[in-house]
C-alpha atoms as a PDB file:
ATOM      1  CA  UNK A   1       0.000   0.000   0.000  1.00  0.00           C
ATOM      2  CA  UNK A   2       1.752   3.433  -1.394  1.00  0.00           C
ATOM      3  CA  UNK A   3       0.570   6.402   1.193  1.00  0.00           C
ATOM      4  CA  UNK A   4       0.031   9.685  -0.344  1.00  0.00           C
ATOM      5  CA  UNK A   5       2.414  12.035  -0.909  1.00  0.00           C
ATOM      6  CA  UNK A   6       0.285  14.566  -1.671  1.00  0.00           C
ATOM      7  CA  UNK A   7      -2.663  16.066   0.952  1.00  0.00           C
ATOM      8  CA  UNK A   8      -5.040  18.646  -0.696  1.00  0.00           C
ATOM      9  CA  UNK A   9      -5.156  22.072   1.695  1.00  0.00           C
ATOM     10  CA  UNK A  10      -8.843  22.467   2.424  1.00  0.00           C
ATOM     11  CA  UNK A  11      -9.115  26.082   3.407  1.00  0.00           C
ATOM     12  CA  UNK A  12      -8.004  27.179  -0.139  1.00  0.00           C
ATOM     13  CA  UNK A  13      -7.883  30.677   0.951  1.00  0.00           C
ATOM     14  CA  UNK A  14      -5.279  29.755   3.624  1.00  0.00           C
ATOM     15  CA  UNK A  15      -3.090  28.234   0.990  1.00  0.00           C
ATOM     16  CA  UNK A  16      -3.360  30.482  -1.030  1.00  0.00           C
ATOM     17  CA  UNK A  17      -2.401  33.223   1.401  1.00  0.00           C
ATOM     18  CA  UNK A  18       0.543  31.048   3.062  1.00  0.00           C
ATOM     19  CA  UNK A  19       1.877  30.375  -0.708  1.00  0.00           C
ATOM     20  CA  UNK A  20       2.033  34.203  -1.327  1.00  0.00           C
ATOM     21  CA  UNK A  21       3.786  34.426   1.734  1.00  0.00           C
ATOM     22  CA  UNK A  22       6.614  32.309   0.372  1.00  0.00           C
ATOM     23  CA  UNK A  23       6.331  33.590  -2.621  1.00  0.00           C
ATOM     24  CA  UNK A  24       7.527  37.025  -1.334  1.00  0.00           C
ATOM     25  CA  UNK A  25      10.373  35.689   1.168  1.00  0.00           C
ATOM     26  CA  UNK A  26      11.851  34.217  -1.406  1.00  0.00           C
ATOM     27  CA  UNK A  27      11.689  37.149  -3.659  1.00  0.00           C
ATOM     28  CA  UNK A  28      12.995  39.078  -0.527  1.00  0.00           C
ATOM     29  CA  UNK A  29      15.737  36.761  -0.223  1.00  0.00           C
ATOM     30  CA  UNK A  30      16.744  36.399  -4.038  1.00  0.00           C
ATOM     31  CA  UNK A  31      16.670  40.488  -4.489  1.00  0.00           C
ATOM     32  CA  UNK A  32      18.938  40.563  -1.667  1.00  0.00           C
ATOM     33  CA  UNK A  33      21.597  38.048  -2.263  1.00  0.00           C
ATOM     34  CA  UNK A  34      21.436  39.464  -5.274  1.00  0.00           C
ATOM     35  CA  UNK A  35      22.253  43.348  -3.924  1.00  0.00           C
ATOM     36  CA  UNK A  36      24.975  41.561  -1.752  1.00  0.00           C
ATOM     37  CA  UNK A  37      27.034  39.800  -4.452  1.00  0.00           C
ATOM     38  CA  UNK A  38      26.609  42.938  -6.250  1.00  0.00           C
ATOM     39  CA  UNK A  39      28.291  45.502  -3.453  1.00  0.00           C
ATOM     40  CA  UNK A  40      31.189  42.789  -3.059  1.00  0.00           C
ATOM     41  CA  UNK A  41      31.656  43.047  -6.609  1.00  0.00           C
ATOM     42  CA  UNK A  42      32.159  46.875  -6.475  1.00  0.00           C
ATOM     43  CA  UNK A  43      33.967  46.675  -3.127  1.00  0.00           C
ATOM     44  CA  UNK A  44      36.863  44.179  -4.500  1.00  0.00           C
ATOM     45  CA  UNK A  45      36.807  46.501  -7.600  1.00  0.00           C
ATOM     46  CA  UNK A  46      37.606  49.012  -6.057  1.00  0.00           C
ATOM     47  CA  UNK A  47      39.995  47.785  -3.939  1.00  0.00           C
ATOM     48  CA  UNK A  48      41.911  46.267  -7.272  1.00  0.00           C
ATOM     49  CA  UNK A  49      41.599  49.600  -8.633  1.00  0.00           C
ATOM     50  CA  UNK A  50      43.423  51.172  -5.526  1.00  0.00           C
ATOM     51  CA  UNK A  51      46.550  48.243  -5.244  1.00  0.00           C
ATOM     52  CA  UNK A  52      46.785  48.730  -9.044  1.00  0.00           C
ATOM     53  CA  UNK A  53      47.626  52.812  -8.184  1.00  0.00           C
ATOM     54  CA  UNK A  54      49.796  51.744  -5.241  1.00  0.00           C
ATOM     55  CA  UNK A  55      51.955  50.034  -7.415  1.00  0.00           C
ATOM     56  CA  UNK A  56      52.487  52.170  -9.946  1.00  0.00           C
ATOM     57  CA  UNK A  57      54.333  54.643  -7.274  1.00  0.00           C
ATOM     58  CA  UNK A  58      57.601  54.280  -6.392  1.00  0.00           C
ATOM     59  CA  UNK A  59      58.466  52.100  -3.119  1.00  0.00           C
ATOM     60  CA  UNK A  60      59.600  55.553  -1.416  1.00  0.00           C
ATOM     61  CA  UNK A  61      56.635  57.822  -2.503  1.00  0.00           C
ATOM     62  CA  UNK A  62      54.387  55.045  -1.234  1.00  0.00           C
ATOM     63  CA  UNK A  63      55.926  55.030   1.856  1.00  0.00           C
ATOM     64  CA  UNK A  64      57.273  57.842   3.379  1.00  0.00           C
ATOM     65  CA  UNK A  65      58.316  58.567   6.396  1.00  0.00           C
ATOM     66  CA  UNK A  66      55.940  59.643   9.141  1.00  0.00           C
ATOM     67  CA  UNK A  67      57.673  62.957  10.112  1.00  0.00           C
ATOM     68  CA  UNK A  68      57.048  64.236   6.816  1.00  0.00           C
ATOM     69  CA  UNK A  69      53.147  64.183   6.705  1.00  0.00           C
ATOM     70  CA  UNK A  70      50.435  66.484   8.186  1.00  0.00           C
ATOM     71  CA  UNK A  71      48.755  64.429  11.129  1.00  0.00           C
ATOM     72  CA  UNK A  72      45.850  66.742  12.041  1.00  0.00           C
ATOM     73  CA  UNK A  73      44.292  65.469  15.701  1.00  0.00           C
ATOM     74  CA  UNK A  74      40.514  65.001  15.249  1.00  0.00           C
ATOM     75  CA  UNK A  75      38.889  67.847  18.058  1.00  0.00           C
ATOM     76  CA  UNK A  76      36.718  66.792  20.502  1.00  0.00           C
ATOM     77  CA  UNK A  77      33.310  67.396  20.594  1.00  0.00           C
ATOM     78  CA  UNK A  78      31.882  69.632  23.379  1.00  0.00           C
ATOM     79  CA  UNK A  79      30.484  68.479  26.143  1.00  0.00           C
ATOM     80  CA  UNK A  80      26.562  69.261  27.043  1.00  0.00           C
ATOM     81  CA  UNK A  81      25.921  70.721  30.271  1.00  0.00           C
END
């Protein structure tokens, strides 16, 4: 005796509901993996993009020495009284 694999749902309106449910969490979920492999895309682009520059300068212009650049100290906010 094979048992049935497949039940019929018998509030069709409840179904129907629960299947549009799914239906848009899995949209949700496609749009945003999508948006994610997209923004790692740009991200490792970009970082190419800025190694590629790097190494186009000379060893010494890429690395100078500390003394010789402007360090400007970030000022702290005011306090509320």
């Amino acid at each position: 005796m094979d048992p049935d694999m497949y039940l019929p749902c018998q509030p069709y309106w409840l179904c129907r509901s629960l299947m549009y449910t799914f239906y848009v969490v899995m949209a949700g979920a496609v749009l945003w993996l999508i948006i994610l492999v997209i923004r790692e895309y740009v991200r490792i682009k970009s970082r190419a993009k800025y190694v590629q520059e790097q190494r186009k300068l000379h060893y010494k212009e890429r690395h100078r020495l500390k003394s010789e650049r402007v360090i400007k100290r970030a000022k702290r906010p005011k306090r509320r009284r």
